[in-house]
PDB file of N, CA and C in Angstrom:
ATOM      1  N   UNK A   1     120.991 102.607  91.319  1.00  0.00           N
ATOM      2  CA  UNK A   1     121.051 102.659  92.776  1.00  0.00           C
ATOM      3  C   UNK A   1     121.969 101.572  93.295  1.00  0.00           C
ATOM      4  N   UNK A   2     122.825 101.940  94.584  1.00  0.00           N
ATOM      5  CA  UNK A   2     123.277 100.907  95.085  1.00  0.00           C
ATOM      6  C   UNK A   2     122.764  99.870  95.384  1.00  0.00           C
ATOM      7  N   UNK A   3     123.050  98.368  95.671  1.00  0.00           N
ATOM      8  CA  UNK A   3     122.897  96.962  95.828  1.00  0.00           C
ATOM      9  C   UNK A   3     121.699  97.561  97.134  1.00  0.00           C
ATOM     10  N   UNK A   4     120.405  97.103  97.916  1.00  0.00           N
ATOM     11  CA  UNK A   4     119.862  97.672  98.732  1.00  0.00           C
ATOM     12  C   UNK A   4     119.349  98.503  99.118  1.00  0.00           C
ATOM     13  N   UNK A   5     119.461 100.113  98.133  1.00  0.00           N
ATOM     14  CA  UNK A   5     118.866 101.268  98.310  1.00  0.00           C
ATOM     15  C   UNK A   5     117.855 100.995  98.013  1.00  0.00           C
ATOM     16  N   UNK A   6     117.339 100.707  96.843  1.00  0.00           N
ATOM     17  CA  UNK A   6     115.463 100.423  96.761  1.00  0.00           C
ATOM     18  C   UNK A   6     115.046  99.897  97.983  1.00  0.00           C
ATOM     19  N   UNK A   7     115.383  98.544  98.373  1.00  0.00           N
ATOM     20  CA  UNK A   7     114.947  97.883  99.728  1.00  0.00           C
ATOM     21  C   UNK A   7     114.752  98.548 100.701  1.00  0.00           C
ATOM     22  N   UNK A   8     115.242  99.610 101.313  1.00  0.00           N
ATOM     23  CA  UNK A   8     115.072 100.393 102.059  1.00  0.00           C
ATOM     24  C   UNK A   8     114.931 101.843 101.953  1.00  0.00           C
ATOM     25  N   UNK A   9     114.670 102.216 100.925  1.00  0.00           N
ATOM     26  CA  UNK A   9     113.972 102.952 100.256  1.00  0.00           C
ATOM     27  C   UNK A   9     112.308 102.913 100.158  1.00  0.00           C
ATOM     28  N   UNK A  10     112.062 101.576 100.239  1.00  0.00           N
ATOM     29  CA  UNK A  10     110.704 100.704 100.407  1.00  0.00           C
ATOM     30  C   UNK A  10     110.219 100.830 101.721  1.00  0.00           C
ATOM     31  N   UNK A  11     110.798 100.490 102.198  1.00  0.00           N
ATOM     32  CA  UNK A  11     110.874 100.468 103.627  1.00  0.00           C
ATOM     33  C   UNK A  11     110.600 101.528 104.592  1.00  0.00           C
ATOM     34  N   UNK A  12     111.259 102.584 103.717  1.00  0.00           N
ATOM     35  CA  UNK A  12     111.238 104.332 104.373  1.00  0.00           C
ATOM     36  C   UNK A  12     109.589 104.632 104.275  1.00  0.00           C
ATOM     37  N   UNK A  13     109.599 104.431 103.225  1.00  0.00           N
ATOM     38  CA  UNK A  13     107.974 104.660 102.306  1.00  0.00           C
ATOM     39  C   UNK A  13     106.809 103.953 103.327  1.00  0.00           C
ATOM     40  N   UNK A  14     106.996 102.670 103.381  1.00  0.00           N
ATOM     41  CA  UNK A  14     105.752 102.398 104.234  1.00  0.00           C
ATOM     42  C   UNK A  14     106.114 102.475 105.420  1.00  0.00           C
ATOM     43  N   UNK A  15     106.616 102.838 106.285  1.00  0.00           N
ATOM     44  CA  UNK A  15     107.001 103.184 107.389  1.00  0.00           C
ATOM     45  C   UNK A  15     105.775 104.494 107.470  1.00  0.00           C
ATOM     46  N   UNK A  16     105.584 105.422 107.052  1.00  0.00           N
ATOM     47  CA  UNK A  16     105.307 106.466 106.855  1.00  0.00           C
ATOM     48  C   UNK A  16     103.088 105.687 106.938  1.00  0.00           C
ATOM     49  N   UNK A  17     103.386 105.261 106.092  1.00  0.00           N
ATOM     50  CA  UNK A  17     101.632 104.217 106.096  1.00  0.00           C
ATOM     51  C   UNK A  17     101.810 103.121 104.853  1.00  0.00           C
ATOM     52  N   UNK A  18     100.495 102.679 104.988  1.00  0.00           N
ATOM     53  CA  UNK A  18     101.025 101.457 103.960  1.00  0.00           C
ATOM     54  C   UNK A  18     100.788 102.531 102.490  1.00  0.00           C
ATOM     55  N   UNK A  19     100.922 101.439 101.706  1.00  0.00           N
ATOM     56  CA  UNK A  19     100.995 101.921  99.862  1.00  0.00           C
ATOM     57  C   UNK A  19     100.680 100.932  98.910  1.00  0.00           C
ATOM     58  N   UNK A  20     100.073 101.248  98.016  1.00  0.00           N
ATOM     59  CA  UNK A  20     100.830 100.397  97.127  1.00  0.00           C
ATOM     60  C   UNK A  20     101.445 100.375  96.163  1.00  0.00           C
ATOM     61  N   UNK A  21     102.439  99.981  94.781  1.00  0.00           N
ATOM     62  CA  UNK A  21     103.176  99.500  94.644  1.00  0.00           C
ATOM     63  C   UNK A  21     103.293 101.164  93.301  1.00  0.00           C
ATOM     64  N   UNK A  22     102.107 101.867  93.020  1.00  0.00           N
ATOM     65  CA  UNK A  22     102.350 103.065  91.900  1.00  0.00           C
ATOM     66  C   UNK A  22     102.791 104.278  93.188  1.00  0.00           C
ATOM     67  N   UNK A  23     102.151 103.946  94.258  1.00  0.00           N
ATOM     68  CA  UNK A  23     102.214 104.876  95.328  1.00  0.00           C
ATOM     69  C   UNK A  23     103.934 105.161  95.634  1.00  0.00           C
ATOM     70  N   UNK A  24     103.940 104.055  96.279  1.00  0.00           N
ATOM     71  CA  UNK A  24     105.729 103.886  96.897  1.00  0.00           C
ATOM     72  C   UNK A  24     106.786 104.522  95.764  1.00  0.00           C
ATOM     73  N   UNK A  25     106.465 104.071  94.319  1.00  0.00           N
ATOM     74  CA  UNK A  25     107.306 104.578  93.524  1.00  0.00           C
ATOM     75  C   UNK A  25     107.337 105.952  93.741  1.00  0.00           C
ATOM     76  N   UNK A  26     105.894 106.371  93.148  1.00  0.00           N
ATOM     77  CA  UNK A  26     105.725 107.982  92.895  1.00  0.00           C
ATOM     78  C   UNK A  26     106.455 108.535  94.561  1.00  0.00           C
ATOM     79  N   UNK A  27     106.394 107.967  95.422  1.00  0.00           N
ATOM     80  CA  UNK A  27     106.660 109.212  96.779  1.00  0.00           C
ATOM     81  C   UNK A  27     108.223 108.682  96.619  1.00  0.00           C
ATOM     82  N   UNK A  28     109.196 107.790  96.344  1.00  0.00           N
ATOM     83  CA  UNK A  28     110.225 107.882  96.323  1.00  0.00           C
ATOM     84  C   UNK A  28     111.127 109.023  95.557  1.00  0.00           C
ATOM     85  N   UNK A  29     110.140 109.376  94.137  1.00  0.00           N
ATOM     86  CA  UNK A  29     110.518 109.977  93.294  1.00  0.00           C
ATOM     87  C   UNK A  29     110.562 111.327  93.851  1.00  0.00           C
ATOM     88  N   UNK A  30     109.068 111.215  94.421  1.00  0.00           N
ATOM     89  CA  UNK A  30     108.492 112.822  94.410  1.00  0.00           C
ATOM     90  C   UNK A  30     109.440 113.421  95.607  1.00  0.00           C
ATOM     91  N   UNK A  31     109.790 112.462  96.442  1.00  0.00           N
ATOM     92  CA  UNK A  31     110.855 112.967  97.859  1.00  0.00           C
ATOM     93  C   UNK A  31     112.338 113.380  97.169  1.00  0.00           C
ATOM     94  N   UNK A  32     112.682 112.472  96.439  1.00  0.00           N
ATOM     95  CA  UNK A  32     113.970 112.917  96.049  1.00  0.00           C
ATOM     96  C   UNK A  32     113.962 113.722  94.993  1.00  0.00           C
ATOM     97  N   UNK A  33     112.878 114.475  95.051  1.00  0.00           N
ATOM     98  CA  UNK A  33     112.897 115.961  93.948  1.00  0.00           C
ATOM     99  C   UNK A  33     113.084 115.282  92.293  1.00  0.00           C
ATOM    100  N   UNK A  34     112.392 114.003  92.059  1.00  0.00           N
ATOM    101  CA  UNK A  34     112.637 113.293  91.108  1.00  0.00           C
ATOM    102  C   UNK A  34     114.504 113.288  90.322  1.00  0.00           C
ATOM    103  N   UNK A  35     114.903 113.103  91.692  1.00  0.00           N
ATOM    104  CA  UNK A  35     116.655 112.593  91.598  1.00  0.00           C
ATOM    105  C   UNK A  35     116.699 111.093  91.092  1.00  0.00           C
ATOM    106  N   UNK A  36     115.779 110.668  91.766  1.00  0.00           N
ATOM    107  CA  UNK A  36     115.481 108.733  91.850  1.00  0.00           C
ATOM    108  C   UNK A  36     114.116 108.523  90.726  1.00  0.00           C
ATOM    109  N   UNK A  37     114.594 107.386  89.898  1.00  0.00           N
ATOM    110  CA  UNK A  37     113.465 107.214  89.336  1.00  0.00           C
ATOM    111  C   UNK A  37     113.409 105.395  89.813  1.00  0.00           C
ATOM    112  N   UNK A  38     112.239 105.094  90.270  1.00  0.00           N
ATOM    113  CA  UNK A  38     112.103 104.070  90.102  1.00  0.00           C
ATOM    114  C   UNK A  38     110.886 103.550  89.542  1.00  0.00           C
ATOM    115  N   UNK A  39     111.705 102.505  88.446  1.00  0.00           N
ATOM    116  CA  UNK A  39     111.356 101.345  87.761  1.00  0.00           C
ATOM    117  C   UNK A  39     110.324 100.164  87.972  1.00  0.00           C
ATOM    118  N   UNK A  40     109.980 100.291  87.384  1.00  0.00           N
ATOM    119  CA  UNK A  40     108.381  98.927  87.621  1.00  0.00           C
ATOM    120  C   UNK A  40     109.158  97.520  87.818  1.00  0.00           C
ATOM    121  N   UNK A  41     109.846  97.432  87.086  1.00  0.00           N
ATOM    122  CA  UNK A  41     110.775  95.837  86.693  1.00  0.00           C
ATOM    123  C   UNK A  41     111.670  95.988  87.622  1.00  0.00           C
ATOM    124  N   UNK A  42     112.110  96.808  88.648  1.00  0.00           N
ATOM    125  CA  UNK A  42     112.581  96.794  89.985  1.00  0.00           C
ATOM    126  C   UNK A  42     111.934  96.444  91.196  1.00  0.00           C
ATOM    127  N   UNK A  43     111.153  97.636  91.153  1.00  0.00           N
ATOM    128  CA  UNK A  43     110.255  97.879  91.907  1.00  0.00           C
ATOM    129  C   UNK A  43     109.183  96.678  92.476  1.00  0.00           C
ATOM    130  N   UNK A  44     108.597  96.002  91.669  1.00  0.00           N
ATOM    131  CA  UNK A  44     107.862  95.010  91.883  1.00  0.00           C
ATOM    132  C   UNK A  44     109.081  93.804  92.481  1.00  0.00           C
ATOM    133  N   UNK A  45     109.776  93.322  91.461  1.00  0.00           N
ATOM    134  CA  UNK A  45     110.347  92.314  92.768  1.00  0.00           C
ATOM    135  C   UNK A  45     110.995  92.499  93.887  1.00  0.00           C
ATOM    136  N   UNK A  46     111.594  93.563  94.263  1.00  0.00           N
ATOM    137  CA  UNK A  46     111.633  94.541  95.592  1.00  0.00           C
ATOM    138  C   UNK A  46     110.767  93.914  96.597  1.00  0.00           C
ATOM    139  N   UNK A  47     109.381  94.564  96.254  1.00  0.00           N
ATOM    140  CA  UNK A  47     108.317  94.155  97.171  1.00  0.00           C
ATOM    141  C   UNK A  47     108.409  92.458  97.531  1.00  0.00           C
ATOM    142  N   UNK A  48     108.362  92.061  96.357  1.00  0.00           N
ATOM    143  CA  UNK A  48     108.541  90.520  96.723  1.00  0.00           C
ATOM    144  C   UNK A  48     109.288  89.875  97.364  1.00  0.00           C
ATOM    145  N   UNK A  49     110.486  90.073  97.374  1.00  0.00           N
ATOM    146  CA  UNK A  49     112.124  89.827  98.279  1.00  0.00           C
ATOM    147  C   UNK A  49     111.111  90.729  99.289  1.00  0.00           C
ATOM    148  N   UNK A  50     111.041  91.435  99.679  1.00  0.00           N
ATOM    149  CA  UNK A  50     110.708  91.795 101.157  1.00  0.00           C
ATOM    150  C   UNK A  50     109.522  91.402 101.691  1.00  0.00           C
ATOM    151  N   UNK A  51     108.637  91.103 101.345  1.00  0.00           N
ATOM    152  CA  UNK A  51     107.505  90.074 101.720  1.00  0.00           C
ATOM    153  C   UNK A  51     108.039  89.033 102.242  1.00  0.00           C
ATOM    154  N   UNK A  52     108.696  88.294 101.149  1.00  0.00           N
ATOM    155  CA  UNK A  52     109.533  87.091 101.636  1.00  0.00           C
ATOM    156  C   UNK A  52     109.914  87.289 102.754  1.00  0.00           C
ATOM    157  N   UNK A  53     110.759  87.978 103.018  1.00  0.00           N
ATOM    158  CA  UNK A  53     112.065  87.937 104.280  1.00  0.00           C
ATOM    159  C   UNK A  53     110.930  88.859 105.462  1.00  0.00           C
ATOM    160  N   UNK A  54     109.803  88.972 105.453  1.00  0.00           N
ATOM    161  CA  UNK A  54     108.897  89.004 106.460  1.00  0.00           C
ATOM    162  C   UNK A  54     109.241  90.255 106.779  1.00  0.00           C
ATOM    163  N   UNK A  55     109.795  91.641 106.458  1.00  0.00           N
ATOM    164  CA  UNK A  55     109.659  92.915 106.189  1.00  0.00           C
ATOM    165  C   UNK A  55     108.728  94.313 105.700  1.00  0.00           C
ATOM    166  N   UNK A  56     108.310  93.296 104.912  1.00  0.00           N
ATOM    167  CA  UNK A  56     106.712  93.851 104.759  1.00  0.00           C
ATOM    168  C   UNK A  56     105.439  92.724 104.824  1.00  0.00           C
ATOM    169  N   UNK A  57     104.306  93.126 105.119  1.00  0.00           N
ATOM    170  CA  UNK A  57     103.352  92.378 104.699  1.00  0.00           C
ATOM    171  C   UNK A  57     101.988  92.948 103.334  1.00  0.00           C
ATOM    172  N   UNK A  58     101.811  92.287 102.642  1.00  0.00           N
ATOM    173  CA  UNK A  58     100.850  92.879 101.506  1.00  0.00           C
ATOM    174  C   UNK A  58      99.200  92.699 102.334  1.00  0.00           C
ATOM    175  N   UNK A  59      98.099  93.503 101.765  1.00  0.00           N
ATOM    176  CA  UNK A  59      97.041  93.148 101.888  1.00  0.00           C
ATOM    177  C   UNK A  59      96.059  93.982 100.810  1.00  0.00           C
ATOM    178  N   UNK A  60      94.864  92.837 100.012  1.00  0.00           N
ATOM    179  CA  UNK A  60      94.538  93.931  99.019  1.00  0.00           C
ATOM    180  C   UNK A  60      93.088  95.078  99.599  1.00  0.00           C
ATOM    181  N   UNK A  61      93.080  95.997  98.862  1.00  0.00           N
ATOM    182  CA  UNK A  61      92.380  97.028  98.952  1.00  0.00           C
ATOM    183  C   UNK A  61      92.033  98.225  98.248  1.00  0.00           C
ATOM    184  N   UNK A  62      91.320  99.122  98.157  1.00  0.00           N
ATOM    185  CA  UNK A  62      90.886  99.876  96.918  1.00  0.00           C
ATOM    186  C   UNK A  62      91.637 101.063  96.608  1.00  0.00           C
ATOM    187  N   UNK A  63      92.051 101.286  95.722  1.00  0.00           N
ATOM    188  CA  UNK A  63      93.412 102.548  95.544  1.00  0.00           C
ATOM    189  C   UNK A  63      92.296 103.849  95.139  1.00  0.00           C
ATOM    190  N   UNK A  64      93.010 104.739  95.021  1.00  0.00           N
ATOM    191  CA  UNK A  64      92.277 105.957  94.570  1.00  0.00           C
ATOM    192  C   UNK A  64      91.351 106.370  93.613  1.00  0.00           C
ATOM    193  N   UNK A  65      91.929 105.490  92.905  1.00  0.00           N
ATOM    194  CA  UNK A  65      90.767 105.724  91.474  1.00  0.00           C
ATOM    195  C   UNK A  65      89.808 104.669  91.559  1.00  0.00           C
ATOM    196  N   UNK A  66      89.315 104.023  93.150  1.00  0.00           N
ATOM    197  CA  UNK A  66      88.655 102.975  92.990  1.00  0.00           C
ATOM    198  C   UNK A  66      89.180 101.298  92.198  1.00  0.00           C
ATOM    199  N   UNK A  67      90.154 101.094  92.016  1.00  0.00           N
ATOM    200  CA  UNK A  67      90.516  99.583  91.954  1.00  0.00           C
ATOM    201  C   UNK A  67      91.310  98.873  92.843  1.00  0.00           C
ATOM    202  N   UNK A  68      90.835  97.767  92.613  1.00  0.00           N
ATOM    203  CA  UNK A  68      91.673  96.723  93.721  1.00  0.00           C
ATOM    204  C   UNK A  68      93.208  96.901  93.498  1.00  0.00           C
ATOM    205  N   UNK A  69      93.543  97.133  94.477  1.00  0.00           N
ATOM    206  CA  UNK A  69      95.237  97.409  94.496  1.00  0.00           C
ATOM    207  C   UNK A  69      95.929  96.782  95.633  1.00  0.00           C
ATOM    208  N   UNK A  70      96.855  96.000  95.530  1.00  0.00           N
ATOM    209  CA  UNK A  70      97.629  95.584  96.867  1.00  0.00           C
ATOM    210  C   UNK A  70      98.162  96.235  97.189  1.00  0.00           C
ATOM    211  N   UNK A  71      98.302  96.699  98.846  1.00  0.00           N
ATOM    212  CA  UNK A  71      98.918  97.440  99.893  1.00  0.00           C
ATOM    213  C   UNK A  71     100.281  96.761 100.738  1.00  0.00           C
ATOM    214  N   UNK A  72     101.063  97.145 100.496  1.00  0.00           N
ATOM    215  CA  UNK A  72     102.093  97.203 101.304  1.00  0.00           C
ATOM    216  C   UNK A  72     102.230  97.764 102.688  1.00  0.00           C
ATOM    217  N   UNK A  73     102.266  97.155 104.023  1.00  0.00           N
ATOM    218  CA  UNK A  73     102.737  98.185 104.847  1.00  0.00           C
ATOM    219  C   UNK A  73     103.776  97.286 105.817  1.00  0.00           C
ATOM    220  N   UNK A  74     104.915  98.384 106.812  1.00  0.00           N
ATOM    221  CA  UNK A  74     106.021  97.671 106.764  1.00  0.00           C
ATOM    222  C   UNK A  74     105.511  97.263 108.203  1.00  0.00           C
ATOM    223  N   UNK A  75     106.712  95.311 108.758  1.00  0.00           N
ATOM    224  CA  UNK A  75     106.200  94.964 109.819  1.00  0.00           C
ATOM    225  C   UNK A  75     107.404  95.118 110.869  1.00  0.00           C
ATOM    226  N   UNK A  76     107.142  94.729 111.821  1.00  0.00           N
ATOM    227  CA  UNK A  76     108.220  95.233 113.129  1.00  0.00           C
ATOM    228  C   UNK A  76     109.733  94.678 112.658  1.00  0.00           C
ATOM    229  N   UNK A  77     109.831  93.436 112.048  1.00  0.00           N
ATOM    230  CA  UNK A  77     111.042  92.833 112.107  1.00  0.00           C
ATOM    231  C   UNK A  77     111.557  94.057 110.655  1.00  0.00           C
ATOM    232  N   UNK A  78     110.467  94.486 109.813  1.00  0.00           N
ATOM    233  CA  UNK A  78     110.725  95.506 109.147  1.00  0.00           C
ATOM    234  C   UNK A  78     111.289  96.574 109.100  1.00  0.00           C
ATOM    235  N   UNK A  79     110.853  97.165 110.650  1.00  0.00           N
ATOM    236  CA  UNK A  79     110.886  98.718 111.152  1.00  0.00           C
ATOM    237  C   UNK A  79     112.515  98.273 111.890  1.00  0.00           C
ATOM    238  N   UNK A  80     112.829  97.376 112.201  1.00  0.00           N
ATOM    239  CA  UNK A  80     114.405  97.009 113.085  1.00  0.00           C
ATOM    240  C   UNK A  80     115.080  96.876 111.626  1.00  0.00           C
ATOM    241  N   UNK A  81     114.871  96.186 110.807  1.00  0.00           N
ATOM    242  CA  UNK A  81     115.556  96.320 109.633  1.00  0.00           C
ATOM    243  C   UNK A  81     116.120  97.595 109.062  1.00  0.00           C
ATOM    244  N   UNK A  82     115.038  98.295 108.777  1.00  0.00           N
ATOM    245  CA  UNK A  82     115.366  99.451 108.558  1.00  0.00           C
ATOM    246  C   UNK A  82     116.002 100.668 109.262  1.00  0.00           C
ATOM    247  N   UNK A  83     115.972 100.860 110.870  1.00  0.00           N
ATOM    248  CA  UNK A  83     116.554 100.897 111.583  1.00  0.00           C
ATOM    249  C   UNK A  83     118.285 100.541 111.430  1.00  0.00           C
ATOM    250  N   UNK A  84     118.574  99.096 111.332  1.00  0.00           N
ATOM    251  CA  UNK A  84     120.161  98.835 111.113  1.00  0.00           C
ATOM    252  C   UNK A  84     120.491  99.500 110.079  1.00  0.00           C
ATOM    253  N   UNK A  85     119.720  99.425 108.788  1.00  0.00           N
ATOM    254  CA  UNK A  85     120.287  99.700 108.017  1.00  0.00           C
ATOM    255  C   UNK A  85     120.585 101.097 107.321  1.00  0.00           C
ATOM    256  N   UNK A  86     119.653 102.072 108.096  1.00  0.00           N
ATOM    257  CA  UNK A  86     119.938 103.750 108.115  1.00  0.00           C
ATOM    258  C   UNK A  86     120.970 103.661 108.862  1.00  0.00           C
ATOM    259  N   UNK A  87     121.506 102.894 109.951  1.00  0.00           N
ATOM    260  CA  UNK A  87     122.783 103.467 110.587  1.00  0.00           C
ATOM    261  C   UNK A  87     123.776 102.810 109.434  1.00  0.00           C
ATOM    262  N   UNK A  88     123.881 101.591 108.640  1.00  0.00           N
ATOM    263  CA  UNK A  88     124.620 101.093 108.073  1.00  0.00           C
ATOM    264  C   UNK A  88     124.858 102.422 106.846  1.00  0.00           C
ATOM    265  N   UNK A  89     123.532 103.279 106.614  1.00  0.00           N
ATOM    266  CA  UNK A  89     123.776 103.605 105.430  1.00  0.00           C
ATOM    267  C   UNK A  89     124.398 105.066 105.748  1.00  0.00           C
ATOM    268  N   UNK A  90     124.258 105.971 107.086  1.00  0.00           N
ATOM    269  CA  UNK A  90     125.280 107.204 107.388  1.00  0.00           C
ATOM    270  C   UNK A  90     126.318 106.316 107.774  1.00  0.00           C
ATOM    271  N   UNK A  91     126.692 105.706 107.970  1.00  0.00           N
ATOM    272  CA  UNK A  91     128.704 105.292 107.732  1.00  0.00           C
ATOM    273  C   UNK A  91     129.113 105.423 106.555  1.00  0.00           C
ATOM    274  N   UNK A  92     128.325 104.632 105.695  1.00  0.00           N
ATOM    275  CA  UNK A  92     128.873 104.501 104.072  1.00  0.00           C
ATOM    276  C   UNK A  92     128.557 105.586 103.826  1.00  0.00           C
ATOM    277  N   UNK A  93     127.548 106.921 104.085  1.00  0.00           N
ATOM    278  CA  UNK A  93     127.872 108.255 103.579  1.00  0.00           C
ATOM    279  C   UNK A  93     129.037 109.296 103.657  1.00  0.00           C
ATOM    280  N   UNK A  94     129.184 108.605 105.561  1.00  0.00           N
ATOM    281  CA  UNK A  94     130.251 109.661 105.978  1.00  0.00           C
ATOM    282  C   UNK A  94     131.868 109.343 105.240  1.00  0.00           C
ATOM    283  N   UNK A  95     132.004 107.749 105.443  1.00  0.00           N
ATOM    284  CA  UNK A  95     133.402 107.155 104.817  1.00  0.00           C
ATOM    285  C   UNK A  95     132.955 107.651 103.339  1.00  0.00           C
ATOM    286  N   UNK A  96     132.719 108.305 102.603  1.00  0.00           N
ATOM    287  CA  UNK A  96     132.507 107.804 101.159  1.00  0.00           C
ATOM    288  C   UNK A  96     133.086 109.870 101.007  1.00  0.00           C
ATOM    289  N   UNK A  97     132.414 110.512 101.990  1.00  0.00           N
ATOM    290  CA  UNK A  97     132.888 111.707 102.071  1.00  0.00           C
ATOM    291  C   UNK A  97     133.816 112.133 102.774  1.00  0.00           C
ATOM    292  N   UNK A  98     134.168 111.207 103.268  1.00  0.00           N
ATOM    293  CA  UNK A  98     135.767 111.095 103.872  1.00  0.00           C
ATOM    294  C   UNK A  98     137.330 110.937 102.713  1.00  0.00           C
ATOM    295  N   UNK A  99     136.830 110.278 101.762  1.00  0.00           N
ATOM    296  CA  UNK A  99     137.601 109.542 100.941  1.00  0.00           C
ATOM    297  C   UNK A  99     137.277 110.674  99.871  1.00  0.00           C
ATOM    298  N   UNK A 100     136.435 111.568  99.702  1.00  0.00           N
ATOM    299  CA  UNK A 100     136.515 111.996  98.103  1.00  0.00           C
ATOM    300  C   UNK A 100     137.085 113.875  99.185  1.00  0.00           C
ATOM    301  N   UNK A 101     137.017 113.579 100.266  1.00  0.00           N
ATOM    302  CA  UNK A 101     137.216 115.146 100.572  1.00  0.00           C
ATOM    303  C   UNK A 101     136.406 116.361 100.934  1.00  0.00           C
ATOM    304  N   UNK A 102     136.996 117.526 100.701  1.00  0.00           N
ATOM    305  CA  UNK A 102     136.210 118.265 100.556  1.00  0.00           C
ATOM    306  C   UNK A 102     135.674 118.854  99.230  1.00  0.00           C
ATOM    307  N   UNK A 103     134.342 119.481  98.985  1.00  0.00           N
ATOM    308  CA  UNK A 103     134.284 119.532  97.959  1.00  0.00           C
ATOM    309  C   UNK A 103     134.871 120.824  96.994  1.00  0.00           C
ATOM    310  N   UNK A 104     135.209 120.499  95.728  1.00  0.00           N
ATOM    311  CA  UNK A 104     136.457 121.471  94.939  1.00  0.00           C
ATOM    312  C   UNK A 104     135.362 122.650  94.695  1.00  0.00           C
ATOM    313  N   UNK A 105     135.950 123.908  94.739  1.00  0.00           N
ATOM    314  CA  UNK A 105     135.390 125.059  94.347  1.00  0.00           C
ATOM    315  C   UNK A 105     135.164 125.459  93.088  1.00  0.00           C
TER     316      UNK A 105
END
């Protein structure tokens, strides 16, 4: 994935409600028709860089099968984040299909 797609990829995910961290993967996957796979050894420090930078906040709580699981859900300076950066990311779609054309038959 590009430099940032997980990050806001993350972002998309709890936007939606919080998660936690087997959750967010599996619905990234399961949305992109398992196009995207994401990685545990990604994935986890992801969350962490965005905790940090006050984008998400964690809180723990009981996952489905009954165990303690930390929850992710995203916070306002989060939801503006993500915000810039869907517009940042249709430019770099449109220029990127600007430059390769149309597509060959």
């Amino acid at each position: 994935m590009l430099q940032g797609t997980l990050d806001m990829l993350i972002l998309r995910t709890v936007l939606l409600a919080p998660a936690h961290g087997h959750t967010i993967a599996h619905a990234i996957e399961q949305t992109s028709d398992e196009v995207l796979e994401v990685e545990h050894g990604s994935l986890y420090p992801a969350l962490h860089r965005l905790e940090d930078r006050g984008l998400i906040a964690s809180f723990w709580g009981t996952s489905e099968n009954n165990r303690k699981a930390k929850y992710y859900r995203i916070t306002p300076a989060g939801k503006k984040h993500l915000a810039c950066e869907r517009s940042r990311w249709d430019e770099l779609v449109l220029a990127v299909a600007r430059v390769l054309g149309p597509a060959a038959e």
